[in-house]
N, C-alpha and C. Protein backbone atom coordinates (compact mmCIF):
# COMPACT_ATOMS: atom_id res chain seq x y z
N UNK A 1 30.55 -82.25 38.39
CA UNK A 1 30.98 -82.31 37.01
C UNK A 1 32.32 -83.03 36.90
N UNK A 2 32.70 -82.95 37.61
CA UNK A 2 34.65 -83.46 37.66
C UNK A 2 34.45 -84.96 38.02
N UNK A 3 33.11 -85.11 38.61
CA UNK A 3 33.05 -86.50 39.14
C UNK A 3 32.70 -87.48 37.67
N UNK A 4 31.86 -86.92 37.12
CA UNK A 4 30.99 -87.27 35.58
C UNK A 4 32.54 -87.06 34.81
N UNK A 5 33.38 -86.75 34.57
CA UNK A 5 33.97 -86.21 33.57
C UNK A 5 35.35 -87.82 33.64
N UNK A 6 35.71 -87.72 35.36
CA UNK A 6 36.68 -88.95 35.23
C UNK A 6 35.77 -89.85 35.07
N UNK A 7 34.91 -90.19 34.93
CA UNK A 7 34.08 -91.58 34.53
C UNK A 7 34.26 -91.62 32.99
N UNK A 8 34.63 -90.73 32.35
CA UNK A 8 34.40 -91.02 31.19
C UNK A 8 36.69 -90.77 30.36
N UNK A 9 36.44 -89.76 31.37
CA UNK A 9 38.25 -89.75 30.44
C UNK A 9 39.41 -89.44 31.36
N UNK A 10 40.61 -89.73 31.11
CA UNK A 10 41.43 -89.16 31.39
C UNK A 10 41.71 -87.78 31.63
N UNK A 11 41.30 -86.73 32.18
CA UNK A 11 41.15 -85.80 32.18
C UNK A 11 42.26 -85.15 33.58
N UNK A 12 43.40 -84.63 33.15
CA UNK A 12 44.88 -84.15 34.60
C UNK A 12 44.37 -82.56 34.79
N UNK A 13 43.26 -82.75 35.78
CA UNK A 13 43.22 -81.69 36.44
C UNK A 13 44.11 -80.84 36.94
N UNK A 14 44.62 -79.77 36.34
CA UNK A 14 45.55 -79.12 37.42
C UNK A 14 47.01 -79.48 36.93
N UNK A 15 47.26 -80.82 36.01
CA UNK A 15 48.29 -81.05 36.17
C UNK A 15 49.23 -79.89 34.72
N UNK A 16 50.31 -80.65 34.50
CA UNK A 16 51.12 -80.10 33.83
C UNK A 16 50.82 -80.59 32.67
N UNK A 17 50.88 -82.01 32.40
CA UNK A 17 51.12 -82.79 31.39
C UNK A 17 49.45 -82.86 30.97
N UNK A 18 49.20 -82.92 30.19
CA UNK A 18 47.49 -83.52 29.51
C UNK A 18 47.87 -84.56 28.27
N UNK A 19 47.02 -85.32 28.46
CA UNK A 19 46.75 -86.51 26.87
C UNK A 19 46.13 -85.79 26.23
N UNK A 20 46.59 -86.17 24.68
CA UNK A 20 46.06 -85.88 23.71
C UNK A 20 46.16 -87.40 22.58
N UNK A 21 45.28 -87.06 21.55
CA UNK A 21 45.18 -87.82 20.57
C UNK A 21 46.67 -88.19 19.80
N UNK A 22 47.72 -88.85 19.11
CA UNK A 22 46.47 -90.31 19.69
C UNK A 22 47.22 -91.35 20.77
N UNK A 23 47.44 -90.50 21.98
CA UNK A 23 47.00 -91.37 23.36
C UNK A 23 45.54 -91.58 23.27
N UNK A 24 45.45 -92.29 24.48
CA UNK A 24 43.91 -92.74 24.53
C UNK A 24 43.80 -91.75 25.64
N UNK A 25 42.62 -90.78 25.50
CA UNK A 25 42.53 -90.16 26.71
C UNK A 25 41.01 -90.34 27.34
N UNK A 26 40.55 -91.47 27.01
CA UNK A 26 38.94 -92.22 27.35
C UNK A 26 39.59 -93.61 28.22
N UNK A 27 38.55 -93.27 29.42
CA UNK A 27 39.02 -94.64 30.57
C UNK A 27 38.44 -95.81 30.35
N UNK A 28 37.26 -95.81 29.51
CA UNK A 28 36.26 -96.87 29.25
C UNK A 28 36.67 -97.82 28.63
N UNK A 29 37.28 -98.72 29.02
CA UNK A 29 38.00 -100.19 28.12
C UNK A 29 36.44 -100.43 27.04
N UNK A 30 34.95 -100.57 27.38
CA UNK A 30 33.80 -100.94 26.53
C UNK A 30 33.29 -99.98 25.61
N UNK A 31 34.05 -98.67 25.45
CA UNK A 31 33.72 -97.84 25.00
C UNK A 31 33.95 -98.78 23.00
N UNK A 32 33.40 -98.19 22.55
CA UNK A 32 33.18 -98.43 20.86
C UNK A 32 33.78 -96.67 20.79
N UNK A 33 34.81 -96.71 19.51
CA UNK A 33 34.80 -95.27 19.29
C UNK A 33 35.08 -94.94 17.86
N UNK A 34 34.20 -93.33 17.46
CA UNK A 34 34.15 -93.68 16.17
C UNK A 34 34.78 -92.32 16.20
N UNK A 35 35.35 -91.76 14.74
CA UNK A 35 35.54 -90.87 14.69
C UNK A 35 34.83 -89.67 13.12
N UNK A 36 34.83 -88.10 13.58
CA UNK A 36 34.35 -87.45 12.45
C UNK A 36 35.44 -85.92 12.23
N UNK A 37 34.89 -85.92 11.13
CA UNK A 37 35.57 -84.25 11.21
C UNK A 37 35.63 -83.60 12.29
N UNK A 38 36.76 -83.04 12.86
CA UNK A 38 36.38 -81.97 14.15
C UNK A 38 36.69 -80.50 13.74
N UNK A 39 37.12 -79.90 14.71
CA UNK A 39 37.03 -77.89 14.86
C UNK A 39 35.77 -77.62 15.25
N UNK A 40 34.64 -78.46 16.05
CA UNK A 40 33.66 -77.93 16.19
C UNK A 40 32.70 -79.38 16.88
N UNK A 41 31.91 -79.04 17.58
CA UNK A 41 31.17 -80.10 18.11
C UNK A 41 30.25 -80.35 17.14
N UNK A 42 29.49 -79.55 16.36
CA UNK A 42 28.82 -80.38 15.24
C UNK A 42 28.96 -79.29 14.20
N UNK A 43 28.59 -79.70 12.73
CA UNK A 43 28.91 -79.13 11.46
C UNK A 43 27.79 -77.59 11.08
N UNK A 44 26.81 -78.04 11.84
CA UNK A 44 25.45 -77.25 11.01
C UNK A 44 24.18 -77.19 12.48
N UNK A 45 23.50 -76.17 12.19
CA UNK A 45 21.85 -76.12 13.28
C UNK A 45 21.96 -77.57 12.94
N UNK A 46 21.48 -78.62 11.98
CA UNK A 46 20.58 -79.52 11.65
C UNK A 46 21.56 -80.75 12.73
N UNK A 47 22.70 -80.60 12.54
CA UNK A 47 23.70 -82.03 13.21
C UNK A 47 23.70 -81.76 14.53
N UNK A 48 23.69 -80.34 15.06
CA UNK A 48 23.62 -79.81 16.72
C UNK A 48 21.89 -80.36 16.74
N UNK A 49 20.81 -79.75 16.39
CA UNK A 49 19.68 -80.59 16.99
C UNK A 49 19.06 -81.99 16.88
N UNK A 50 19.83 -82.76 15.91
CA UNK A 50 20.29 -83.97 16.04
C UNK A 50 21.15 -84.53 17.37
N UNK A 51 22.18 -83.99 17.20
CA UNK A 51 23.10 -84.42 18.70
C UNK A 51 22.05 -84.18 20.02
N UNK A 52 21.64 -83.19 20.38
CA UNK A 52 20.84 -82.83 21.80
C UNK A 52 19.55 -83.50 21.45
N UNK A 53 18.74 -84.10 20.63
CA UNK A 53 17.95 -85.10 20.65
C UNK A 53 18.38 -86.29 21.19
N UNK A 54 19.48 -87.09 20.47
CA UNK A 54 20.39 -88.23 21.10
C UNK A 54 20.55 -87.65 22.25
N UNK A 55 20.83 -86.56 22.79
CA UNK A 55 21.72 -86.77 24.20
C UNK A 55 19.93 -86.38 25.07
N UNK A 56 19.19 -86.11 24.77
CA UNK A 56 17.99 -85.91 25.42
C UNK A 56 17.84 -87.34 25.63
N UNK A 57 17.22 -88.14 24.18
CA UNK A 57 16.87 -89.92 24.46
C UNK A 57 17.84 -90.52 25.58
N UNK A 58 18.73 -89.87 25.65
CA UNK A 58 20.10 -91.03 27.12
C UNK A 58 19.80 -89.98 28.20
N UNK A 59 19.02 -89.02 28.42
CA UNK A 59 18.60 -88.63 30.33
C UNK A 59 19.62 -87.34 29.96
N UNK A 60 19.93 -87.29 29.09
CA UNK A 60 20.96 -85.68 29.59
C UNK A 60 20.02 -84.45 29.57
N UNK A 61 20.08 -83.64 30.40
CA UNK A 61 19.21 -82.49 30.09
C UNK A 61 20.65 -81.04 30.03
N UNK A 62 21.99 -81.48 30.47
CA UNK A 62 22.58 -80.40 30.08
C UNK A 62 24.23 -81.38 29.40
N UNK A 63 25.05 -80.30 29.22
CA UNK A 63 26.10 -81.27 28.76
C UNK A 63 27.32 -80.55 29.11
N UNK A 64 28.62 -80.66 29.29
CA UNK A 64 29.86 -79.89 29.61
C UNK A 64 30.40 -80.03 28.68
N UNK A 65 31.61 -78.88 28.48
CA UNK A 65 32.64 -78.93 27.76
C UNK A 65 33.39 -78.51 28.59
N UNK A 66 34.92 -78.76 28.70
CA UNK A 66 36.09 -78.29 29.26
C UNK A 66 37.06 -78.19 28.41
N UNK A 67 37.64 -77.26 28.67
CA UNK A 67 38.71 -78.18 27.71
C UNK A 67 40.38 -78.08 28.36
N UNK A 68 41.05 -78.84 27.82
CA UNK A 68 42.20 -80.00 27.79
C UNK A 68 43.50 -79.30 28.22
N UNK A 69 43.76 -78.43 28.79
CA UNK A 69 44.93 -77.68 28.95
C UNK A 69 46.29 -78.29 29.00
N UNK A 70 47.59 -78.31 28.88
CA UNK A 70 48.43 -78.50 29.20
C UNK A 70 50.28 -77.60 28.53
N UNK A 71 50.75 -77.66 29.27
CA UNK A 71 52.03 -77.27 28.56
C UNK A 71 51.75 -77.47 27.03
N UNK A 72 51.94 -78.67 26.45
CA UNK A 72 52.11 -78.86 25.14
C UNK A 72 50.83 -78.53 24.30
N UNK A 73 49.54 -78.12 24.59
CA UNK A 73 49.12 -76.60 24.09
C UNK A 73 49.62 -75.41 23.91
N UNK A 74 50.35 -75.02 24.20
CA UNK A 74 51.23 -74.02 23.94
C UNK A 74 50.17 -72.70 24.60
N UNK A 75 49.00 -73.16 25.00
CA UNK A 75 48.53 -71.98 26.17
C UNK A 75 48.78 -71.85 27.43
N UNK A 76 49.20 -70.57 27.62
CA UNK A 76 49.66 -70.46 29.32
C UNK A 76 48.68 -69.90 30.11
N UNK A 77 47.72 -70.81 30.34
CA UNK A 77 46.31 -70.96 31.64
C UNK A 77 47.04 -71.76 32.00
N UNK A 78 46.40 -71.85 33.11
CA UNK A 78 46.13 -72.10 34.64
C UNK A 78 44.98 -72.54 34.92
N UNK A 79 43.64 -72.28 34.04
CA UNK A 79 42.36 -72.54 34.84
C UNK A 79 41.55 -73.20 33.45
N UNK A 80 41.34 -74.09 32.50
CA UNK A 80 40.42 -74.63 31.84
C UNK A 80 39.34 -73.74 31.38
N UNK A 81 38.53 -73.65 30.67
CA UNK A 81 37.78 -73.60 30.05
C UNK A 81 36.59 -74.43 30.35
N UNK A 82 35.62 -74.27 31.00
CA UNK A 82 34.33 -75.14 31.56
C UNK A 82 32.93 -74.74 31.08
N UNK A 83 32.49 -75.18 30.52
CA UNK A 83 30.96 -74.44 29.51
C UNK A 83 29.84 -75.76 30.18
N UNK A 84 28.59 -75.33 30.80
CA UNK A 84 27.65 -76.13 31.01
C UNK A 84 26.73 -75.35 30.24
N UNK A 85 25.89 -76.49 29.23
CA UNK A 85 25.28 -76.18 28.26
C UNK A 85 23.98 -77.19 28.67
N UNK A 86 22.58 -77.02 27.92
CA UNK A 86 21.19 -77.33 28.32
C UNK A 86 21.24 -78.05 27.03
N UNK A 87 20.80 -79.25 27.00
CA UNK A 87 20.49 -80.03 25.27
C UNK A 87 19.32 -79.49 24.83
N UNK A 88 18.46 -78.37 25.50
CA UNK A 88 17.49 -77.19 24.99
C UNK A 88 18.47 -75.96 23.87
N UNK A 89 19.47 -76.09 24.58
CA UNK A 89 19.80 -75.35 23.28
C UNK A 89 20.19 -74.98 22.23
N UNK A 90 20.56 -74.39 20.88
CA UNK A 90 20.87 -74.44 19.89
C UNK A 90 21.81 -73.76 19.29
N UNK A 91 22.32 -74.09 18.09
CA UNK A 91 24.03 -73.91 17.43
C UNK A 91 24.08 -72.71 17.39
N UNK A 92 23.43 -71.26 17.53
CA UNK A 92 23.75 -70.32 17.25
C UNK A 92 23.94 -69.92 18.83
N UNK A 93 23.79 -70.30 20.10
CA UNK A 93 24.19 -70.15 21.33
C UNK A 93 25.49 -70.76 21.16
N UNK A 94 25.51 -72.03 21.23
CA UNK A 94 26.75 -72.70 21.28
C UNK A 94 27.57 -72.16 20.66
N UNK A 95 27.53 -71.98 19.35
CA UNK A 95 28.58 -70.99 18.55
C UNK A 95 28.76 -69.29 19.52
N UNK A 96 27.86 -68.77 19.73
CA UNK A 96 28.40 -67.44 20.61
C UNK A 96 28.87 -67.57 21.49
N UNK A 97 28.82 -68.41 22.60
CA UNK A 97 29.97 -69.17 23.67
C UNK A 97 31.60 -69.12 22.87
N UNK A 98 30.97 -70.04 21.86
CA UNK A 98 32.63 -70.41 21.18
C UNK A 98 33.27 -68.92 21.22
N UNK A 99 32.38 -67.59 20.41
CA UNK A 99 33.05 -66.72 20.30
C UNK A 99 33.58 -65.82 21.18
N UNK A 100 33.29 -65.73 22.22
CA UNK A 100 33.13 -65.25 23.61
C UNK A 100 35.07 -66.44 24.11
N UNK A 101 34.59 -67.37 24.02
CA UNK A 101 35.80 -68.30 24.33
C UNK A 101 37.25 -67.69 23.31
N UNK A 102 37.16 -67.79 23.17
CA UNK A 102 38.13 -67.25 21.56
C UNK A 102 37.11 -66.17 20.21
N UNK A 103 37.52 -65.21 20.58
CA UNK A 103 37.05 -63.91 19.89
C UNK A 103 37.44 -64.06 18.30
N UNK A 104 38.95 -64.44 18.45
CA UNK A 104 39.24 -64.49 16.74
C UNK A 104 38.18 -65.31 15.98
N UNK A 105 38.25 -66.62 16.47
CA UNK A 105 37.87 -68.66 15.79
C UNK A 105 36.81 -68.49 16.23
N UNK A 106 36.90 -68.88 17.64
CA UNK A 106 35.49 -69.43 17.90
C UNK A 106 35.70 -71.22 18.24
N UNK A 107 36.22 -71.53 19.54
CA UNK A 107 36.69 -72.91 19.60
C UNK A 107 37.57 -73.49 18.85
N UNK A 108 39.11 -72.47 18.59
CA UNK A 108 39.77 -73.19 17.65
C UNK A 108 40.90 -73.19 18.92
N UNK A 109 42.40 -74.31 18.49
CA UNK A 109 43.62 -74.15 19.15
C UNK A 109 43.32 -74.50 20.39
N UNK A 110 41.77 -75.53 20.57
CA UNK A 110 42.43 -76.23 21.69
C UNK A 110 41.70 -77.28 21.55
N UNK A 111 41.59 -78.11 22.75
CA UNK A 111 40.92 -79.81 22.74
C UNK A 111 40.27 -79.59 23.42
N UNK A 112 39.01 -80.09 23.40
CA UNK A 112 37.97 -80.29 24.44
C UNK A 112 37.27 -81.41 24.88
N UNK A 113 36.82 -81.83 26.45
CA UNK A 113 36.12 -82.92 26.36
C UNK A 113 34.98 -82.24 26.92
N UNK A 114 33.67 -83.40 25.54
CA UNK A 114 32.31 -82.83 25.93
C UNK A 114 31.56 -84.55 26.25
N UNK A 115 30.92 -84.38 27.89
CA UNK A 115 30.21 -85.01 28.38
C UNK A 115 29.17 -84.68 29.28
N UNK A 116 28.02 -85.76 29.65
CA UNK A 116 27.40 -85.22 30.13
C UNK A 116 26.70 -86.01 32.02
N UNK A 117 25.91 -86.05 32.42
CA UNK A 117 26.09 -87.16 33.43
C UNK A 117 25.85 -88.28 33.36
N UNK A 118 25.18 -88.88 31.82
CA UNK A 118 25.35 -90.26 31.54
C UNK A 118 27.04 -90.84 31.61
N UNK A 119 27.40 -91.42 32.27
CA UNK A 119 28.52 -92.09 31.76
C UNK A 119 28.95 -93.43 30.94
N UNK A 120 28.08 -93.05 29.99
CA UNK A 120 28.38 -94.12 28.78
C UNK A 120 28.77 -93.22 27.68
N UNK A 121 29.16 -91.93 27.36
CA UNK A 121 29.36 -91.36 26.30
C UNK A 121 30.03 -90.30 26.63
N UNK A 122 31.17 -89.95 24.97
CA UNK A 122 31.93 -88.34 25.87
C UNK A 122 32.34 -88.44 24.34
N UNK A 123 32.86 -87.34 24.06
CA UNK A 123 33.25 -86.39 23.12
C UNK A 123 34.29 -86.01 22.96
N UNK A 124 35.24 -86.51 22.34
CA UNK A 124 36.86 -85.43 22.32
C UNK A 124 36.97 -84.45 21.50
N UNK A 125 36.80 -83.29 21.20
CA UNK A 125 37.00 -82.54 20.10
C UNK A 125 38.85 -82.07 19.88
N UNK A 126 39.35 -82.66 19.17
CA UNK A 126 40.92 -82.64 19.20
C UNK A 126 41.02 -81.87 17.76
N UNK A 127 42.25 -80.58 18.57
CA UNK A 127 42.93 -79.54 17.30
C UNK A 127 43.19 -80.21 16.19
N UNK A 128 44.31 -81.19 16.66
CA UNK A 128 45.55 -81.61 15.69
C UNK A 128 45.52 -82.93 16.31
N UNK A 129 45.39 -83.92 15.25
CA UNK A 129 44.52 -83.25 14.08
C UNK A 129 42.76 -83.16 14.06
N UNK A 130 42.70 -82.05 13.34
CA UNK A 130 40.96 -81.63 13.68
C UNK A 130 40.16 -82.55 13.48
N UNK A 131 40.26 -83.69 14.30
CA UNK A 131 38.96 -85.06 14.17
C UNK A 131 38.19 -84.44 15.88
N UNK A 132 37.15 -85.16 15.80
CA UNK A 132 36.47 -85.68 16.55
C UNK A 132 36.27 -87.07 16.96
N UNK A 133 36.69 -87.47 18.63
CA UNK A 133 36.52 -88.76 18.84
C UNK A 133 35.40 -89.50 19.36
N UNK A 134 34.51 -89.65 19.24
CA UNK A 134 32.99 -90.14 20.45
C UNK A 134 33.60 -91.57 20.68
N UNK A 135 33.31 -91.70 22.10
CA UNK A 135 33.42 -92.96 22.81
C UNK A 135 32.15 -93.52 23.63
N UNK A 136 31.71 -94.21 23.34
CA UNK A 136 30.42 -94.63 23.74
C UNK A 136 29.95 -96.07 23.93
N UNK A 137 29.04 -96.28 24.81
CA UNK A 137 28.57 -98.08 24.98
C UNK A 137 27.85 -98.22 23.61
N UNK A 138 28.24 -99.57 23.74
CA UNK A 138 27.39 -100.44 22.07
C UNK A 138 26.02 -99.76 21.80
N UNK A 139 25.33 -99.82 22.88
CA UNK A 139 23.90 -99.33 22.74
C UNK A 139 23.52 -98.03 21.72
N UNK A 140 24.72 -97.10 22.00
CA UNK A 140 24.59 -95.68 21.55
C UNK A 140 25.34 -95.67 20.26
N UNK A 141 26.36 -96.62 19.25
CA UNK A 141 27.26 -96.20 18.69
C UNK A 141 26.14 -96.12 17.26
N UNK A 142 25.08 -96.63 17.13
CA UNK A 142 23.98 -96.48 15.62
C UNK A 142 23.83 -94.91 16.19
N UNK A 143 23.31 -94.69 16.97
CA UNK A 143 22.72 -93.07 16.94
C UNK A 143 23.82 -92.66 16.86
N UNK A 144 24.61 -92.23 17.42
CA UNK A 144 25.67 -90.88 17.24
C UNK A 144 26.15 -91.39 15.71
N UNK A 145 26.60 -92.56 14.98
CA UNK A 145 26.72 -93.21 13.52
C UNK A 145 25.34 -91.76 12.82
N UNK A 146 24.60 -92.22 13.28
CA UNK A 146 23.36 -91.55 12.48
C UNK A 146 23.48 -89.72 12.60
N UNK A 147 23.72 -89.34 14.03
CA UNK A 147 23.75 -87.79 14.09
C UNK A 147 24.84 -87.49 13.34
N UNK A 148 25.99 -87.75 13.06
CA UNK A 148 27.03 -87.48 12.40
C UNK A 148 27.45 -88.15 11.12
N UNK A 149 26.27 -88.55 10.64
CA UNK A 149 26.37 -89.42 9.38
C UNK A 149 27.91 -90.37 9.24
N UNK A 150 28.13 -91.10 10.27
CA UNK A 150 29.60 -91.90 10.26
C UNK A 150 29.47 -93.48 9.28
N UNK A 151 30.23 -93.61 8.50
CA UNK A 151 30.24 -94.97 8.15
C UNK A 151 31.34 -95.57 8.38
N UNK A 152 30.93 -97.02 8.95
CA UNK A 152 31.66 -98.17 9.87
C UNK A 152 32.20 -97.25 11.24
N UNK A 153 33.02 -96.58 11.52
CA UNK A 153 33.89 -96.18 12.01
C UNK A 153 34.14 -94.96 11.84
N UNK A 154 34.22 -94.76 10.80
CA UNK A 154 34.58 -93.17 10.53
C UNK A 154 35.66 -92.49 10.02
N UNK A 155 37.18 -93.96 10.33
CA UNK A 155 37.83 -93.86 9.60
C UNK A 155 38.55 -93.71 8.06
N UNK A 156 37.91 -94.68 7.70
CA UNK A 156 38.18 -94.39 6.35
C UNK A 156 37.56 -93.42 5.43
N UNK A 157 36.11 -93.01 6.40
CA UNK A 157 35.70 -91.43 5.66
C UNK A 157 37.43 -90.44 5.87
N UNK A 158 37.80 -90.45 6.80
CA UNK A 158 39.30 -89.54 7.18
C UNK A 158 40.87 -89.75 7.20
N UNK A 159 40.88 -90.91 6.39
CA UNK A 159 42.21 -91.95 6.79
C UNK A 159 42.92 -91.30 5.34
N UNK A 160 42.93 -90.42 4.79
CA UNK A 160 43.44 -89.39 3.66
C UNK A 160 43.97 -88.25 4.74
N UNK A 161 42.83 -87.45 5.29
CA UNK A 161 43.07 -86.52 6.05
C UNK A 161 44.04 -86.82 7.49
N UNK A 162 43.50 -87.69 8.02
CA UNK A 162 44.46 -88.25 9.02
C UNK A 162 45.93 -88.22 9.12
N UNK A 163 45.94 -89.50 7.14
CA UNK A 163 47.66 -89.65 7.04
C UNK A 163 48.44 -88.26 6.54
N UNK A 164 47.82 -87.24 5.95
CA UNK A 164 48.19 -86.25 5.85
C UNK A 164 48.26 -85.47 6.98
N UNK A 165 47.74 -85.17 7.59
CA UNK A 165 47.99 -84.26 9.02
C UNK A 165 49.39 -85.01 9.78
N UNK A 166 49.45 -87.02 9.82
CA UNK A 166 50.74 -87.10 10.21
C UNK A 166 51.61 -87.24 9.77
N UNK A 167 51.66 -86.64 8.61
CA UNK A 167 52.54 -86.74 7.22
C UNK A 167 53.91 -87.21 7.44
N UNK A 168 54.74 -86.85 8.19
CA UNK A 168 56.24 -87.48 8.62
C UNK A 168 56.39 -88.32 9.49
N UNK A 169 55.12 -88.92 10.38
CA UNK A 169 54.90 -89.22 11.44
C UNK A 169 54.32 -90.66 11.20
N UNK A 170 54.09 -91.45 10.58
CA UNK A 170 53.09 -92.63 9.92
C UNK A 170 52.87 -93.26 11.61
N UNK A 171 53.91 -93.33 12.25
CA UNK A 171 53.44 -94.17 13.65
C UNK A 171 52.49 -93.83 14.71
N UNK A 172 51.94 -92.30 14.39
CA UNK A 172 50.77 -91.82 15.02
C UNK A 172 50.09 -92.35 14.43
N UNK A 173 49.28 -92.47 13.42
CA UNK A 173 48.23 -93.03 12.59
C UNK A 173 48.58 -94.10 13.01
N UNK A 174 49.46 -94.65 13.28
CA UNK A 174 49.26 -96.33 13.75
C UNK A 174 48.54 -96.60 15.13
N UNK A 175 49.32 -95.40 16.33
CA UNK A 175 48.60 -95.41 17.45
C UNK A 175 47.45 -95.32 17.79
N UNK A 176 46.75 -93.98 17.10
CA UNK A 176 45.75 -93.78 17.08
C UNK A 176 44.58 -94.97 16.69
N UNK A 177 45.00 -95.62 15.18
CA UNK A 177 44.31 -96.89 14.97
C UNK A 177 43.98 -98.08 16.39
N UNK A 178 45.05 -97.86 16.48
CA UNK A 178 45.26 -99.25 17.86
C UNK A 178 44.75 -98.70 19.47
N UNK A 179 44.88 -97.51 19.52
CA UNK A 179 44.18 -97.00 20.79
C UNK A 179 42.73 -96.31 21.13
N UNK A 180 42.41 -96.81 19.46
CA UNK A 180 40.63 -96.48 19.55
C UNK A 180 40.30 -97.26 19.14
N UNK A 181 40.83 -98.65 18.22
CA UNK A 181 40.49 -100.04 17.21
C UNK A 181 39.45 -99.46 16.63
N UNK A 182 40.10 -98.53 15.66
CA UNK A 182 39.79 -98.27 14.82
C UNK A 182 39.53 -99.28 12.87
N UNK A 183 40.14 -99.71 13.11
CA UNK A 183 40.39 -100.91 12.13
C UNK A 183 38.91 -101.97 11.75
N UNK A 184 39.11 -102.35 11.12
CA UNK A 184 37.68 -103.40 10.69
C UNK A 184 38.54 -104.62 11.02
């Protein structure tokens, strides 16, 4: 899994420091990346058995999540968060994991990367601000567009929400633009 996971991101095992948004924390210079609402890997049953259809059509039969630890999470682990999940299964599992993970939320207050052993595709689910990033080869960027109903990009469905979350900050929204080319 650790082998599948640096193929797809930046991911500091162990270390102190972790990337977050909007560094680029995807290694794939060919990656296309779009973005959607996040706090959650998908919105509804209907967008989760959408997603594990797509990830069935690309050879995945299970998928990981980890997630993103570092100092500037403000959680004091030591050991990640690692979920191997079956694209057999469905949002009301995935959601009881979440709750099991965090009892209050349910997958809130942290970042996660979800991939699987294709390495053409991965998932950022980022807190702050609560977007979702998919990074993926050309081939795949119409379907996941389609499972997550994204138009162009995805940005300007969120580029309200975005500049508000960096409200004092305008030069994140710039980074972020430029380290996913996000832009038309």
């Amino acid at each position: 899994m650790e082998t599948e996971a640096n193929k797809v991101f930046k991911i500091g095992w162990g270390k102190k420091e972790a990337l977050y948004p909007p560094d680029q924390v995807f290694i794939r210079s060919d990656f296309q990346f779009l973005l959607t609402i996040g706090g959650n890997l998908a919105e509804d049953d209907i967008e989760y058995k959408k997603l594990m259809t797509l990830l069935k059509s690309i050879g995945e039969t299970d998928f990981f999540v980890v997630e993103n630890i570092g100092e500037t999470t403000g959680a004091n682990k030591k050991v990640p968060y690692i979920g191997k999940f079956s694209t057999k299964s469905d949002f009301q599992y995935f959601q009881s994991v979440g709750k099991i993970f965090d009892p209050i939320f349910g997958w809130t207050t942290s970042h996660f990367f979800v991939f699987g052993n294709n390495e053409n595709w991965g998932i950022y689910i980022c807190e702050w601000p609560a977007i979702n990033i998919i990074g993926c080869n050309r081939k795949y960027v119409n379907a996941f567009k389609d499972v997550f109903r994204i138009e162009g990009k995805g940005y300007e469905q969120l580029k309200e929400y975005i500049s508000n979350e960096f409200n004092e900050k305008p030069e994140l929204t710039r980074t972020l633009l430029e380290n996913y080319r996000l832009e038309n």
